[in-house]
N, C-alpha and C. Protein backbone atom coordinates (compact mmCIF):
# COMPACT_ATOMS: atom_id res chain seq x y z
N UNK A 1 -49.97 278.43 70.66
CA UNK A 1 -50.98 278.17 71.67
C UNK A 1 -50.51 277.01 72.52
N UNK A 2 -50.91 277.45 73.70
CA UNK A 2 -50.15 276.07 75.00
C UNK A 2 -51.43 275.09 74.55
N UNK A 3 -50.95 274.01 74.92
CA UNK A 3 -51.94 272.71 75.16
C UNK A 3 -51.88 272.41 76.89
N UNK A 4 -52.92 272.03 77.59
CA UNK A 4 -53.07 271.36 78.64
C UNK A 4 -53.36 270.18 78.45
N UNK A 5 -52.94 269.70 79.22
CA UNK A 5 -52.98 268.14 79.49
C UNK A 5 -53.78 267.84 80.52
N UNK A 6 -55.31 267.89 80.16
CA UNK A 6 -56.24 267.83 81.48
C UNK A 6 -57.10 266.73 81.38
N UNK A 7 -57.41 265.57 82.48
CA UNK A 7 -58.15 264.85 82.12
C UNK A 7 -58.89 264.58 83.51
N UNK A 8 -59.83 264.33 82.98
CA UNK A 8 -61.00 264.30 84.14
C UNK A 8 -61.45 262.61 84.94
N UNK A 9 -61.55 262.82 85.94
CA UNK A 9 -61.69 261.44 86.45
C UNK A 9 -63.46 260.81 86.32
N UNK A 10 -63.50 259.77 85.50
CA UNK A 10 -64.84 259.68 85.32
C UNK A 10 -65.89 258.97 86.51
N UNK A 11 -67.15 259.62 86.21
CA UNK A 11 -67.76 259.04 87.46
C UNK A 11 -68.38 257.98 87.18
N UNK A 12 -69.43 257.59 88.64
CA UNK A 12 -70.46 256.54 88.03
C UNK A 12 -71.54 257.06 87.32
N UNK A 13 -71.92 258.53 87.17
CA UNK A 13 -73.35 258.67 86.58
C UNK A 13 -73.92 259.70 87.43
N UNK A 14 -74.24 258.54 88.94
CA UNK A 14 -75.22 258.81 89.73
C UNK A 14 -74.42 260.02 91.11
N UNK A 15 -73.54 259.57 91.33
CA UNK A 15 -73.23 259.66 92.99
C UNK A 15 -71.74 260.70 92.53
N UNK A 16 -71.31 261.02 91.66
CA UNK A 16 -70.01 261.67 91.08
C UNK A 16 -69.06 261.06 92.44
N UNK A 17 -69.38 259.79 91.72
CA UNK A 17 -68.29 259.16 92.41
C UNK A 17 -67.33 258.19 91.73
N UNK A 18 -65.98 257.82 91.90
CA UNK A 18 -65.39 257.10 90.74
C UNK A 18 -65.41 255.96 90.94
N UNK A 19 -65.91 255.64 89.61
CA UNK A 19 -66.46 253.98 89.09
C UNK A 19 -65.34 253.02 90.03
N UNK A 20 -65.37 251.76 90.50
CA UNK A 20 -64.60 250.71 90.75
C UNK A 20 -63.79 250.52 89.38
N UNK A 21 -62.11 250.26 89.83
CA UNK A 21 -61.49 249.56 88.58
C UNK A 21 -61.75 248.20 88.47
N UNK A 22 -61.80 247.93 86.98
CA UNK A 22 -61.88 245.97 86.86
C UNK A 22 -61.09 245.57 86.89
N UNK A 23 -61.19 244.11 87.44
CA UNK A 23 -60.53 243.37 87.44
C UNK A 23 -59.17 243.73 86.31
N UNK A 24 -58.27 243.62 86.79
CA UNK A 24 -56.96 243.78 85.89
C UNK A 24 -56.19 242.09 85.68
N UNK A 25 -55.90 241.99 84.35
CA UNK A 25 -55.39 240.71 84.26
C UNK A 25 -53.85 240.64 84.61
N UNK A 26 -53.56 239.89 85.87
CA UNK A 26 -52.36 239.56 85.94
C UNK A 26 -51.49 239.34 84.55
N UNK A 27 -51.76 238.83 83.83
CA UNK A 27 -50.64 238.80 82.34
C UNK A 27 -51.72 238.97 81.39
N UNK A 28 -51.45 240.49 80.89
CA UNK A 28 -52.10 241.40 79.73
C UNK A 28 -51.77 240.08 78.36
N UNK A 29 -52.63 239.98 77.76
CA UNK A 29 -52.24 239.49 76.48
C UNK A 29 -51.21 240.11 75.60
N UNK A 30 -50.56 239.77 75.10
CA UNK A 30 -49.12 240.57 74.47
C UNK A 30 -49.95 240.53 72.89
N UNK A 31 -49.58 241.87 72.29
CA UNK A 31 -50.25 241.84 71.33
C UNK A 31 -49.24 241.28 70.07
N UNK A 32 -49.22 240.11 69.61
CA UNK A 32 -48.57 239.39 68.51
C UNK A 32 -48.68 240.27 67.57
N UNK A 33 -47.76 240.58 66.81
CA UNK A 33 -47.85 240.75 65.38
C UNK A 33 -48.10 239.67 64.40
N UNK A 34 -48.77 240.05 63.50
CA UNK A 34 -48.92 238.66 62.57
C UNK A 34 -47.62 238.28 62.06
N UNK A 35 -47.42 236.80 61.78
CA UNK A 35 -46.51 236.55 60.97
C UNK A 35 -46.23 236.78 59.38
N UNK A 36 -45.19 237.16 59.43
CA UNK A 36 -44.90 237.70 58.07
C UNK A 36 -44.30 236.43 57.70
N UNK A 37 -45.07 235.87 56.12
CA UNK A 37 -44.79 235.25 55.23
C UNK A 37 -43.13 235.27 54.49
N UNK A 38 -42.48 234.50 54.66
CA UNK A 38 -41.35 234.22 53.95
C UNK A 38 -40.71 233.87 52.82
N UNK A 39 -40.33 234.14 51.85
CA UNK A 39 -39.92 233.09 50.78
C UNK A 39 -38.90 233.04 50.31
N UNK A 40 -38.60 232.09 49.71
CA UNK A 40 -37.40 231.66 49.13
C UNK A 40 -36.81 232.33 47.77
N UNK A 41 -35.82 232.52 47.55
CA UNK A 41 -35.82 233.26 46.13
C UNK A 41 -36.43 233.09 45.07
N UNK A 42 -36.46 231.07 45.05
CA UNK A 42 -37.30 230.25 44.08
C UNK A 42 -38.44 230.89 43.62
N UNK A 43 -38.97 230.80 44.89
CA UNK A 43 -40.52 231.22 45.32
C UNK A 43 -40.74 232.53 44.71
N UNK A 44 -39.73 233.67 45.02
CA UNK A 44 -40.30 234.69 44.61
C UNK A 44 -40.43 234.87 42.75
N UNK A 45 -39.01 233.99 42.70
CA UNK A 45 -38.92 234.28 41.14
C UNK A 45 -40.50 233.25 40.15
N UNK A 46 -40.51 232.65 40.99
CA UNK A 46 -41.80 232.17 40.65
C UNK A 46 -42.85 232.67 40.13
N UNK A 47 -43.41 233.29 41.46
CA UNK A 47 -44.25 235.09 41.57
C UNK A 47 -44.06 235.95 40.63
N UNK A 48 -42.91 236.03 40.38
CA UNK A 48 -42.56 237.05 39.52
C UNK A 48 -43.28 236.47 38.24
N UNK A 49 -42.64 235.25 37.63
CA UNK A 49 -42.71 235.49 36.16
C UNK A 49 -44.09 234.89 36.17
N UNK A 50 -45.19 234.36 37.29
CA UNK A 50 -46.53 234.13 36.68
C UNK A 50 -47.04 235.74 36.91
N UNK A 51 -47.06 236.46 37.47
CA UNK A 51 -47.45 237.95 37.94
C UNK A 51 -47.22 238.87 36.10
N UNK A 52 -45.91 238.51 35.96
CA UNK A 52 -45.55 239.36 34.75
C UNK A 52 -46.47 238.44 33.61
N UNK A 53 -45.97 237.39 33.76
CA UNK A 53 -47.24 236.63 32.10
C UNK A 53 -48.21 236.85 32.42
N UNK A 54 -48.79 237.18 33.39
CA UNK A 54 -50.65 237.63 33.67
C UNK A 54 -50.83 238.37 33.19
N UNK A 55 -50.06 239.87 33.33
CA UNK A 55 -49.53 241.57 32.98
C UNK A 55 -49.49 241.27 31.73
N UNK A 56 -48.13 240.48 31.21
CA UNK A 56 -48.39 240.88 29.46
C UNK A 56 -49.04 240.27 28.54
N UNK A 57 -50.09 238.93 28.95
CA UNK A 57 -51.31 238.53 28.76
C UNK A 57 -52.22 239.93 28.45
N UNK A 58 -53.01 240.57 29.93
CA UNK A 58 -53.65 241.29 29.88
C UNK A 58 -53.01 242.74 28.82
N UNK A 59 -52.07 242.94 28.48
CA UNK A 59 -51.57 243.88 27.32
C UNK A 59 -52.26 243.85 26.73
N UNK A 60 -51.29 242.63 26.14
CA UNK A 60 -51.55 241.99 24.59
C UNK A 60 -52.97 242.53 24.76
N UNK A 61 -53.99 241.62 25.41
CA UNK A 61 -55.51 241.23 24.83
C UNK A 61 -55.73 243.04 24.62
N UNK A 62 -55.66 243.82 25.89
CA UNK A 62 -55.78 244.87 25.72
C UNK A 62 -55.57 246.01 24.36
N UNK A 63 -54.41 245.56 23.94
CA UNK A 63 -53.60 246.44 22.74
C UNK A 63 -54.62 245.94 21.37
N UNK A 64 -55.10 244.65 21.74
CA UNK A 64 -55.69 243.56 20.61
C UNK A 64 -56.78 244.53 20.50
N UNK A 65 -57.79 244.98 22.11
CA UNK A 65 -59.09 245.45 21.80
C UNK A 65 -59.12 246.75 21.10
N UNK A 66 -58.05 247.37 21.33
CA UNK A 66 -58.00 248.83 21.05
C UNK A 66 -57.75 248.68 19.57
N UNK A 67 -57.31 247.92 19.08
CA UNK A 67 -57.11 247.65 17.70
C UNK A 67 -58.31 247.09 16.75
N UNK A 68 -59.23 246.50 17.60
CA UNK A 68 -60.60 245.57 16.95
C UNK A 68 -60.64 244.53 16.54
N UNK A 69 -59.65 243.50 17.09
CA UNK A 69 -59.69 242.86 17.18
C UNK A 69 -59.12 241.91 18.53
N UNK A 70 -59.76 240.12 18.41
CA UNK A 70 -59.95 239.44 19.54
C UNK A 70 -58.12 238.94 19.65
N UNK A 71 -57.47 238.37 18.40
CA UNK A 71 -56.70 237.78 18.70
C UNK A 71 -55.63 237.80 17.45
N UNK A 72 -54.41 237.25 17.99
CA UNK A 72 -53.29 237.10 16.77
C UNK A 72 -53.86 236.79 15.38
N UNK A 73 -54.50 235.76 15.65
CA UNK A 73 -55.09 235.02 14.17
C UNK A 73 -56.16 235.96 13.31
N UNK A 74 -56.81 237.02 13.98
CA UNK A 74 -57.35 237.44 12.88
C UNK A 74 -56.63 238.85 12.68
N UNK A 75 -55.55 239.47 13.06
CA UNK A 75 -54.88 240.08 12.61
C UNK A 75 -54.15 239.64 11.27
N UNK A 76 -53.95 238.29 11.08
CA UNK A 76 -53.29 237.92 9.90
C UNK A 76 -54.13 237.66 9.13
N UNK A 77 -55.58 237.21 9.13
CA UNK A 77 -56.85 236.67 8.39
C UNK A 77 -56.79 239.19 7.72
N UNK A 78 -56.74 239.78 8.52
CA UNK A 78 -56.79 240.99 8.29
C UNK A 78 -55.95 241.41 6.87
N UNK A 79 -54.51 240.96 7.10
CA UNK A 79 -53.37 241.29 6.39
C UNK A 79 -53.85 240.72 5.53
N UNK A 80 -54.19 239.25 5.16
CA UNK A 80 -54.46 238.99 3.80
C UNK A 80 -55.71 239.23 3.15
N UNK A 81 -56.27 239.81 3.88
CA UNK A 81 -57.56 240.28 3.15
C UNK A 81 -57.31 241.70 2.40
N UNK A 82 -56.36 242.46 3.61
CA UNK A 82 -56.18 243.84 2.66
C UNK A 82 -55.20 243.63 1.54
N UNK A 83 -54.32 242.31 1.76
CA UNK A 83 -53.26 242.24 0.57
C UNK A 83 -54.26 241.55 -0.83
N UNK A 84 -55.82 240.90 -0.46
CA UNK A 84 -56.41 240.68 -1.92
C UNK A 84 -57.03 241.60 -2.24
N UNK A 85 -57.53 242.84 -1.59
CA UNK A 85 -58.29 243.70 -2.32
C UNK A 85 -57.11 244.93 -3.03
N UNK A 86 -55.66 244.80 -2.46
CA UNK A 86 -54.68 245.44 -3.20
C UNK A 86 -54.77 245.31 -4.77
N UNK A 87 -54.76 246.19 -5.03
CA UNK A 87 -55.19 246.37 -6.57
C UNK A 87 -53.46 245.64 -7.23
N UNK A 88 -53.54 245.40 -8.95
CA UNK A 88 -52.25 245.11 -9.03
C UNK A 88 -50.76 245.69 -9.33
N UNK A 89 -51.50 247.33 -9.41
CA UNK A 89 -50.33 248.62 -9.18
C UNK A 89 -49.76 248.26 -7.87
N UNK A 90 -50.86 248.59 -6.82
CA UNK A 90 -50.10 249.01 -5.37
C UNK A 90 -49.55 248.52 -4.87
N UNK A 91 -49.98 246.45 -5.77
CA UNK A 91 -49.05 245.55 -4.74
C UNK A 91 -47.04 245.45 -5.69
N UNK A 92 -47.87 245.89 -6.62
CA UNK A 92 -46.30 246.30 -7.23
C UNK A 92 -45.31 247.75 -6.69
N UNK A 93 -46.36 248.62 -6.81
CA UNK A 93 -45.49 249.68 -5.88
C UNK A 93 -45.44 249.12 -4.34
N UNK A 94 -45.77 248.43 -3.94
CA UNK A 94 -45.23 248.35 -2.37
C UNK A 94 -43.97 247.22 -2.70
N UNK A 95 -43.93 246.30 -3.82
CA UNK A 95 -42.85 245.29 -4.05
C UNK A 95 -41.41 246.23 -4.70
N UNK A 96 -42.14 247.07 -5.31
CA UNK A 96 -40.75 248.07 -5.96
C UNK A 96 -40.34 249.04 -4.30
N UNK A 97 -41.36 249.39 -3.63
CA UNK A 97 -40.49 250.17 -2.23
C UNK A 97 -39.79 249.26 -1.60
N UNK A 98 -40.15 248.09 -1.54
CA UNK A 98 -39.25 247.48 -0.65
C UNK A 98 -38.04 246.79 -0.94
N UNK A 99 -37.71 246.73 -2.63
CA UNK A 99 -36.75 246.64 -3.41
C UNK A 99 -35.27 247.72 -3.31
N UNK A 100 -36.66 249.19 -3.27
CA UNK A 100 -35.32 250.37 -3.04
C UNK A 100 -35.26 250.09 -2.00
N UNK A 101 -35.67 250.00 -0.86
CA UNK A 101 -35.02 249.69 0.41
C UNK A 101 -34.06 249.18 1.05
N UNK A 102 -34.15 247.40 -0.20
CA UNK A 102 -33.27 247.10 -0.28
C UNK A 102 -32.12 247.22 -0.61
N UNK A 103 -32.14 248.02 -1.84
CA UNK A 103 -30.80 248.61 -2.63
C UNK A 103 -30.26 250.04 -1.87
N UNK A 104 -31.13 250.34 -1.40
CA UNK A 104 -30.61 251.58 -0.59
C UNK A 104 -29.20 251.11 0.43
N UNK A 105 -29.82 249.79 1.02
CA UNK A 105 -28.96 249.35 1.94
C UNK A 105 -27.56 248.29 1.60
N UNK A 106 -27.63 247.97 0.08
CA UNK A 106 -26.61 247.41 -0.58
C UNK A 106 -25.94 248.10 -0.60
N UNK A 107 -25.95 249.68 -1.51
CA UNK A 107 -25.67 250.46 -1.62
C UNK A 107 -24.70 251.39 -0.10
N UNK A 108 -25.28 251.66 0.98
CA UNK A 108 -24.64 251.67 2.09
C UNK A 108 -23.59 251.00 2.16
N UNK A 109 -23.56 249.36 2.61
CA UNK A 109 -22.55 248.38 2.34
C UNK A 109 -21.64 248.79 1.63
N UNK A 110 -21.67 248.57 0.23
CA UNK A 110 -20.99 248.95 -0.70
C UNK A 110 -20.10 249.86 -0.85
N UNK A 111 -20.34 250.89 -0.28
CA UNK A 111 -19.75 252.58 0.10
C UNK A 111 -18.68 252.15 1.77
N UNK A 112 -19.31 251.65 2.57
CA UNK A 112 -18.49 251.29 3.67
C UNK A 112 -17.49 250.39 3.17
N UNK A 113 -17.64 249.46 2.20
CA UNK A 113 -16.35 248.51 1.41
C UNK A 113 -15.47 249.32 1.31
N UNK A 114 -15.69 250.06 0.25
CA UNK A 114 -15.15 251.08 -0.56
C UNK A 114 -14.21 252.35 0.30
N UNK A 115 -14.94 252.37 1.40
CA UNK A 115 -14.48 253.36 2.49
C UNK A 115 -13.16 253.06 3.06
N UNK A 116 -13.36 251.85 3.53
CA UNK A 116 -12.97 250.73 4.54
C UNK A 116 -11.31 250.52 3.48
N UNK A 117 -11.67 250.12 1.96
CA UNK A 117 -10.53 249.89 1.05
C UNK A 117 -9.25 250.88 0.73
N UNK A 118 -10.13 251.92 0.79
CA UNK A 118 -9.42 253.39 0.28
C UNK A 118 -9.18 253.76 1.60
N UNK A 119 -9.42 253.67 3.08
CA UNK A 119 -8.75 253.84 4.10
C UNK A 119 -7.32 253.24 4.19
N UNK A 120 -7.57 251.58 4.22
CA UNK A 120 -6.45 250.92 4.16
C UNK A 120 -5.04 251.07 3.21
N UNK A 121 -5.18 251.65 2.01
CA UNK A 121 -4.66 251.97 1.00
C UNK A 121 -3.44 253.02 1.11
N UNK A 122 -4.62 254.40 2.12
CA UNK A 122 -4.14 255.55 2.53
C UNK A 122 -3.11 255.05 3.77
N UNK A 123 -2.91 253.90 4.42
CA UNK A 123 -2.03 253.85 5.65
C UNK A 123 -2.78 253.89 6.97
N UNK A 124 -4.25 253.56 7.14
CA UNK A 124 -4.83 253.76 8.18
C UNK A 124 -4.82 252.12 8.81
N UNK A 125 -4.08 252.07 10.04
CA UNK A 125 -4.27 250.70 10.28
C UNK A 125 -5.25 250.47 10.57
N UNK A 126 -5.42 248.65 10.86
CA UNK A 126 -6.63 247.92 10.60
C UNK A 126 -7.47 248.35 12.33
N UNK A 127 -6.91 248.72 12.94
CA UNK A 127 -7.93 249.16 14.46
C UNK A 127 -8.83 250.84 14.41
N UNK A 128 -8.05 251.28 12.69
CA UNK A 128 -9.05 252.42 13.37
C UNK A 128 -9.51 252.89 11.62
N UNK A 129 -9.54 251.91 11.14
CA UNK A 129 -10.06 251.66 9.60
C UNK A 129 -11.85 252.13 9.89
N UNK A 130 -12.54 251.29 10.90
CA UNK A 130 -14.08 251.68 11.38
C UNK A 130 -14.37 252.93 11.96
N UNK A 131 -12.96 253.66 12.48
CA UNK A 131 -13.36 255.10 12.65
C UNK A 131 -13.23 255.82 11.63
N UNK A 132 -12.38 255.44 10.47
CA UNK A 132 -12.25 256.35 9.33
C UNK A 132 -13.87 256.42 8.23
N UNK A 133 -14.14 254.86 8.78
CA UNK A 133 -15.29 254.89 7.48
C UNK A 133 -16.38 255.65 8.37
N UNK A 134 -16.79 255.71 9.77
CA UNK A 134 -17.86 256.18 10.16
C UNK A 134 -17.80 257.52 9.63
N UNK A 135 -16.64 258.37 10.14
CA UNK A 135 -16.24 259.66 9.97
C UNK A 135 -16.65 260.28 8.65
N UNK A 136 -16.38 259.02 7.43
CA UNK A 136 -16.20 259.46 6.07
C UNK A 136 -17.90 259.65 5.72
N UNK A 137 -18.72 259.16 6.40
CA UNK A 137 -20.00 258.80 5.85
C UNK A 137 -20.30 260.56 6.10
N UNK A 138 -19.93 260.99 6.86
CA UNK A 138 -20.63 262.20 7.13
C UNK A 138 -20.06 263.58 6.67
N UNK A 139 -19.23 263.31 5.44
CA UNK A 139 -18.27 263.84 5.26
C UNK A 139 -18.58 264.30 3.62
N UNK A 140 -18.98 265.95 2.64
CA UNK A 140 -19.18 265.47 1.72
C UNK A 140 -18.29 265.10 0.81
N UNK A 141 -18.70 265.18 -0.84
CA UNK A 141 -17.41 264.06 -1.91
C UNK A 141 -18.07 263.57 -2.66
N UNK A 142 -17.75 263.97 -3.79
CA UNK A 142 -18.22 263.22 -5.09
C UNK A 142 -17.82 261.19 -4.85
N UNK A 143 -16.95 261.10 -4.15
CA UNK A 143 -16.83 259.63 -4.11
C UNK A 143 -16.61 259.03 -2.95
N UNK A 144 -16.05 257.83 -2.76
CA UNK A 144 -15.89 257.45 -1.31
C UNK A 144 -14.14 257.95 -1.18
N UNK A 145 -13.37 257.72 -2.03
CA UNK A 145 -11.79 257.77 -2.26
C UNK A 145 -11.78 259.81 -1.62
N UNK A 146 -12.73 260.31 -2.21
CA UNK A 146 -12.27 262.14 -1.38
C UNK A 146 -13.50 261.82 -0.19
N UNK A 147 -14.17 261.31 0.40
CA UNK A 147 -14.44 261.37 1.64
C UNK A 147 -13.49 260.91 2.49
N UNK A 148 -12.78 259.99 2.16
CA UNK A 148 -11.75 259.65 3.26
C UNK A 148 -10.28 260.44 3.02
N UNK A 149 -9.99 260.84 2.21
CA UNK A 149 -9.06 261.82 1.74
C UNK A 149 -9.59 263.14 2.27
N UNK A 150 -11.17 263.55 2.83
CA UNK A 150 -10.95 264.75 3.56
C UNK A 150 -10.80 264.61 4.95
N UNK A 151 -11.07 263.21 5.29
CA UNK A 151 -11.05 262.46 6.94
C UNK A 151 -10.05 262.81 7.26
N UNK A 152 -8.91 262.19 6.29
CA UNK A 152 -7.39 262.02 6.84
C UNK A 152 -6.99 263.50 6.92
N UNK A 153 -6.91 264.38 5.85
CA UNK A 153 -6.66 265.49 6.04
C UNK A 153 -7.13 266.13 7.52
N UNK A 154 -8.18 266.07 7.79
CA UNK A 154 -8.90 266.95 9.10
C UNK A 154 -8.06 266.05 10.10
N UNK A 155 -8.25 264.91 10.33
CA UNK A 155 -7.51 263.83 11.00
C UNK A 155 -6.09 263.01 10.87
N UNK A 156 -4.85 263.82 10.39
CA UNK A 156 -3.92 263.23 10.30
C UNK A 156 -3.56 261.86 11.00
N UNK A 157 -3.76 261.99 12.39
CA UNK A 157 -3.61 260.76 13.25
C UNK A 157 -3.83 259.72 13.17
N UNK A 158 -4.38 259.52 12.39
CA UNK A 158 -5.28 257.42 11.93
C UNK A 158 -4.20 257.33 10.39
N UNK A 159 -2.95 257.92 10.27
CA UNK A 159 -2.28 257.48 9.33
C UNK A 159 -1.34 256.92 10.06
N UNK A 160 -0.94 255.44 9.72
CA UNK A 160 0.73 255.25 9.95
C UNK A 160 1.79 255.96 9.72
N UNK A 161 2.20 256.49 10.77
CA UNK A 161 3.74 257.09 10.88
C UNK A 161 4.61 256.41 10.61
N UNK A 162 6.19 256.79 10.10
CA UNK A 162 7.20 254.84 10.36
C UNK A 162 7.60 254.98 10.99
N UNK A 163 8.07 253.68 10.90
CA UNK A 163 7.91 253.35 12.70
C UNK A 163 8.97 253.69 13.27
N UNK A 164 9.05 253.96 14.59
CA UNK A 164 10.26 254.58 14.94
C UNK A 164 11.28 253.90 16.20
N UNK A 165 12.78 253.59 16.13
CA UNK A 165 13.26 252.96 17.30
C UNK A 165 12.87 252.62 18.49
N UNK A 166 12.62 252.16 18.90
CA UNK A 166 12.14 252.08 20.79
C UNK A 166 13.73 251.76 21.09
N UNK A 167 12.99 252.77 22.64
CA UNK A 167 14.14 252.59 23.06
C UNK A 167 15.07 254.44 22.99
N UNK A 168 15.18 254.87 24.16
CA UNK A 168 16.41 256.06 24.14
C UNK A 168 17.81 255.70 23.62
N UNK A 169 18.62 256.88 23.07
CA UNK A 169 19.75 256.85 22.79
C UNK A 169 20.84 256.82 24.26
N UNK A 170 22.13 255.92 24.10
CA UNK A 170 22.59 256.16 24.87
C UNK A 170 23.51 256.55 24.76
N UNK A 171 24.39 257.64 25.20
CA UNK A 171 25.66 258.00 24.97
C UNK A 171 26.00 258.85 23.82
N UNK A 172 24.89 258.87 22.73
CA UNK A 172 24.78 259.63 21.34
C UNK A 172 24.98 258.38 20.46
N UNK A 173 24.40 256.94 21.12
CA UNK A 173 24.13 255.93 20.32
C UNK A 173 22.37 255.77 19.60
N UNK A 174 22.59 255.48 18.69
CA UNK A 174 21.01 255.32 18.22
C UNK A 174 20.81 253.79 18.29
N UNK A 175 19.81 253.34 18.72
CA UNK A 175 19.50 251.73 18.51
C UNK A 175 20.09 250.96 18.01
N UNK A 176 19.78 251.42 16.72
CA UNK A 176 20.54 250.85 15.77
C UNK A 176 22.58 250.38 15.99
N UNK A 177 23.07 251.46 16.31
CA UNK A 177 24.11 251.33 16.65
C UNK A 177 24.24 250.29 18.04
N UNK A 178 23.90 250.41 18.84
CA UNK A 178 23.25 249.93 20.00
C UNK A 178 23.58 248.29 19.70
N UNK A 179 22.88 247.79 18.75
CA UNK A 179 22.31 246.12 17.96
C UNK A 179 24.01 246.20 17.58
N UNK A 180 24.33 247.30 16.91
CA UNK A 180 25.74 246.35 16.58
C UNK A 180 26.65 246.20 16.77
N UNK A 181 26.73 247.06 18.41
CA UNK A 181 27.33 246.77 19.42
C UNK A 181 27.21 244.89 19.90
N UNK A 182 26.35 245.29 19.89
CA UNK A 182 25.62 243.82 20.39
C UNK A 182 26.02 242.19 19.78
N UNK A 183 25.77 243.17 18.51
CA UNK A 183 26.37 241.78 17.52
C UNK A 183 27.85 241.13 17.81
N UNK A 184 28.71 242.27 17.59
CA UNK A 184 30.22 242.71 17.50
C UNK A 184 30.59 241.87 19.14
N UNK A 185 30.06 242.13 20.39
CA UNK A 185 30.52 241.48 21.51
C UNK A 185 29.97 239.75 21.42
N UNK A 186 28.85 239.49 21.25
CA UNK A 186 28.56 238.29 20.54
C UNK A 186 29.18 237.50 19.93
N UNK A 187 29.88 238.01 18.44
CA UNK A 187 30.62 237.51 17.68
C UNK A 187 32.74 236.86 18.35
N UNK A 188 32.55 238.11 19.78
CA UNK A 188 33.46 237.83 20.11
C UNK A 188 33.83 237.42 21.06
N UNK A 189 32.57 236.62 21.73
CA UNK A 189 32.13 235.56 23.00
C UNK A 189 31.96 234.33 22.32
N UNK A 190 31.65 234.56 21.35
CA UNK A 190 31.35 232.92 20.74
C UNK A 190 29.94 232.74 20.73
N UNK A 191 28.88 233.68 21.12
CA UNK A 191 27.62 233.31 21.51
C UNK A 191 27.02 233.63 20.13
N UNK A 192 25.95 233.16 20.23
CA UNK A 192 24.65 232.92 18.55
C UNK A 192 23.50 233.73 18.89
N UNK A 193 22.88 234.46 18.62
CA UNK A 193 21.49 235.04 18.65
C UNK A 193 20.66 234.20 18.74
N UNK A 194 19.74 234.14 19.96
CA UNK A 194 18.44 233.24 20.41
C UNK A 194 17.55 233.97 19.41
């Protein structure tokens, strides 16, 4: 659909005649924008961390109400109230769970020693000894010594190879030969090995 652009010249009312224009101001007021506020980084970081402690103020209290209570302190007045009406089984079974918990995690340790020992043993140098034991954990085996004995197997590569010359042959010389070349012109310069 076209649009027209039609506008009508308005009258006075009476006489359909067009109104007088007003007075027009030689210099229109320029319409300012407000000034925009500035700040300094200071400033903002300022803002920031009272804005955020307001925020995790209002959490907290929040997380507090949803819970039923006002504040830190009677969350702990809470804990020890449910730890005196703990009968003297439960407070022993909750002291024996958190015992295996503990030993569960000795136990872990212990097995990564063990991992870690019987890696080193096998020829795995010391930079990739922590990939052998991760590997081994997931690995089954009556012990830790055949978890890493099935690592290495699947993973030959984390064993030391011996070590081998550096250095190309030249001429159908091997290194070795090479050095005692070396020696032999040395010995017959007069010069000493630095």
């Amino acid at each position: 659909m076209k649009r027209w652009n039609v506008f009508f010249a308005p009258d006075d009312g009476v006489t359909g005649a067009v109104p007088a224009a007003p007075d027009a101001d030689p210099a229109p007021a320029a319409t300012e924008a407000p000034e925009v506020a500035k700040y300094t980084d200071r400033q903002l970081n300022d803002l920031i961390a009272k804005n955020s402690a307001k925020a995790a103020e209002k959490a907290r209290a929040d997380l507090l109400g949803t819970i039923g209570v006002k504040d830190a302190s009677e969350i702990e007045a809470l804990k020890k109230a449910r730890e005196a009406q703990m009968t003297e089984a439960e407070k022993l079974k909750a002291e024996l769970d958190a015992l295996k918990g503990a030993d569960g995690e000795a136990k872990k340790a212990a097995d990564a020693i063990r991992a870690e020992n019987a890696a080193l043993k096998k020829g795995v140098p010391g930079d990739k000894v922590d990939r052998v034991v991760r590997l081994s954990a997931g690995y089954d085996g009556d012990s830790v010594d055949e978890r890493v004995a099935a690592v290495l197997a699947e993973f030959p590569e984390f064993i030391k190879g011996p070590v081998k010359d550096i250095g190309a042959p030249a001429h159908g010389q091997t290194q070795n030969e090479a050095d005692a070349l070396l020696e032999k012109a040395r010995a017959q310069l007069g010069l000493k090995k630095a």
